[in-house]
Protein backbone atom coordinates (compact mmCIF):
# COMPACT_ATOMS: atom_id res chain seq x y z
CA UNK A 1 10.68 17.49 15.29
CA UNK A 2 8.02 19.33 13.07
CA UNK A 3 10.75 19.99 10.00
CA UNK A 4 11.73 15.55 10.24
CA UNK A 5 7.65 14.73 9.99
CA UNK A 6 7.10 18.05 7.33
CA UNK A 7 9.87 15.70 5.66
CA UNK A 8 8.42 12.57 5.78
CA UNK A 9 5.38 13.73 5.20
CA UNK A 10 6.57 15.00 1.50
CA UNK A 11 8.65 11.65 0.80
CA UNK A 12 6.18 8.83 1.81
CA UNK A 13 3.65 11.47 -0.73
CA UNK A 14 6.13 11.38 -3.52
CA UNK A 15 6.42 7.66 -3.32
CA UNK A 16 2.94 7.07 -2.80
CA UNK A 17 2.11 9.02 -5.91
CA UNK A 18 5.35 6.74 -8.06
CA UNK A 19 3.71 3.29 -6.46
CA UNK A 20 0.43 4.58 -7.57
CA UNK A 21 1.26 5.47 -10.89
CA UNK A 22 3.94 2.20 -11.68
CA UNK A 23 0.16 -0.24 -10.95
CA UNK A 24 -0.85 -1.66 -14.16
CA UNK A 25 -4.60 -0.93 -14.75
CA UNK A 26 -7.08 -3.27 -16.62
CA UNK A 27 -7.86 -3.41 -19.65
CA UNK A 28 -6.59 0.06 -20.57
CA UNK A 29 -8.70 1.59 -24.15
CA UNK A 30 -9.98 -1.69 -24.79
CA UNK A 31 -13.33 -1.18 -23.11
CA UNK A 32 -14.27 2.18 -25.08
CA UNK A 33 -14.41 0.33 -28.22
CA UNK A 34 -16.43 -2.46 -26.89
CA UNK A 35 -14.14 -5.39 -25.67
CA UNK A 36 -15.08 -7.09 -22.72
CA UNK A 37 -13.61 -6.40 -19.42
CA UNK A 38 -14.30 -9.91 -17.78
CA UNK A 39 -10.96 -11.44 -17.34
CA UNK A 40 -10.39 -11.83 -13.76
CA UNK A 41 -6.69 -11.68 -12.96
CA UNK A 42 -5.09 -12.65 -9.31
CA UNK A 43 -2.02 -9.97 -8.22
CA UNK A 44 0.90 -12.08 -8.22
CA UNK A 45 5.07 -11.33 -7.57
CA UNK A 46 5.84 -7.45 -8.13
CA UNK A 47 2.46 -6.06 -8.55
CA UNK A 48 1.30 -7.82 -5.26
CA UNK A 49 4.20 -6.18 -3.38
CA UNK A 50 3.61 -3.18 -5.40
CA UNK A 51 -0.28 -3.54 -4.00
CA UNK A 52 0.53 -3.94 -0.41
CA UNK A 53 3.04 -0.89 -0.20
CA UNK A 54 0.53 1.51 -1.82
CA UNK A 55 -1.65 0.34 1.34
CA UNK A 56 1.29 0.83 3.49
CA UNK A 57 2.33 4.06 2.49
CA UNK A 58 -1.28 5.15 2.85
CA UNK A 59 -1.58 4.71 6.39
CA UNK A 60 1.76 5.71 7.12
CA UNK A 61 1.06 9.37 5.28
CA UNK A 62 -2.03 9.37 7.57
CA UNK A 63 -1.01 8.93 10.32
CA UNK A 64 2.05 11.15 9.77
CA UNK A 65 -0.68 13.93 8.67
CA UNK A 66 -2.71 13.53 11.92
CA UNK A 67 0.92 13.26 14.10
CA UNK A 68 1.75 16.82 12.52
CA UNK A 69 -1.86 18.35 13.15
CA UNK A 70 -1.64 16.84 17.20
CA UNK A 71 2.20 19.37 17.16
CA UNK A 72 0.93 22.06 15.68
């Protein structure tokens, strides 16, 4: 039982890193030479899924992490 949640422990990590690093950020270098950052922009299609799966996968490796500390 302790090697499956060691398991899932290291793949929902590995994906939560890839979802984290596949969200598109801001305005990127734009702001170090002075353009304005105040477009407001509304997650729609992929990068709202994309959003609620990083929140997902959070709470799943939590709760994974606290399962494995309550075996141990």
């Amino acid at each position: 039982m302790l090697t499956f949640l060691l398991i899932a422990q290291i793949v929902v990590a590995v994906t939560l890193g890839l979802s984290t690093l596949l969200q598109v950020k801001g305005g990127g270098l734009g702001g170090i030479f002075g353009q304005a950052d105040t477009v407001f922009r509304t997650k729609r299609g992929v990068e709202k899924t994309l959003f609620q799966m990083t929140i997902v996968l959070v709470v799943l490796l939590v709760l994974i992490s606290i399962w494995v500390l309550l075996i141990i």
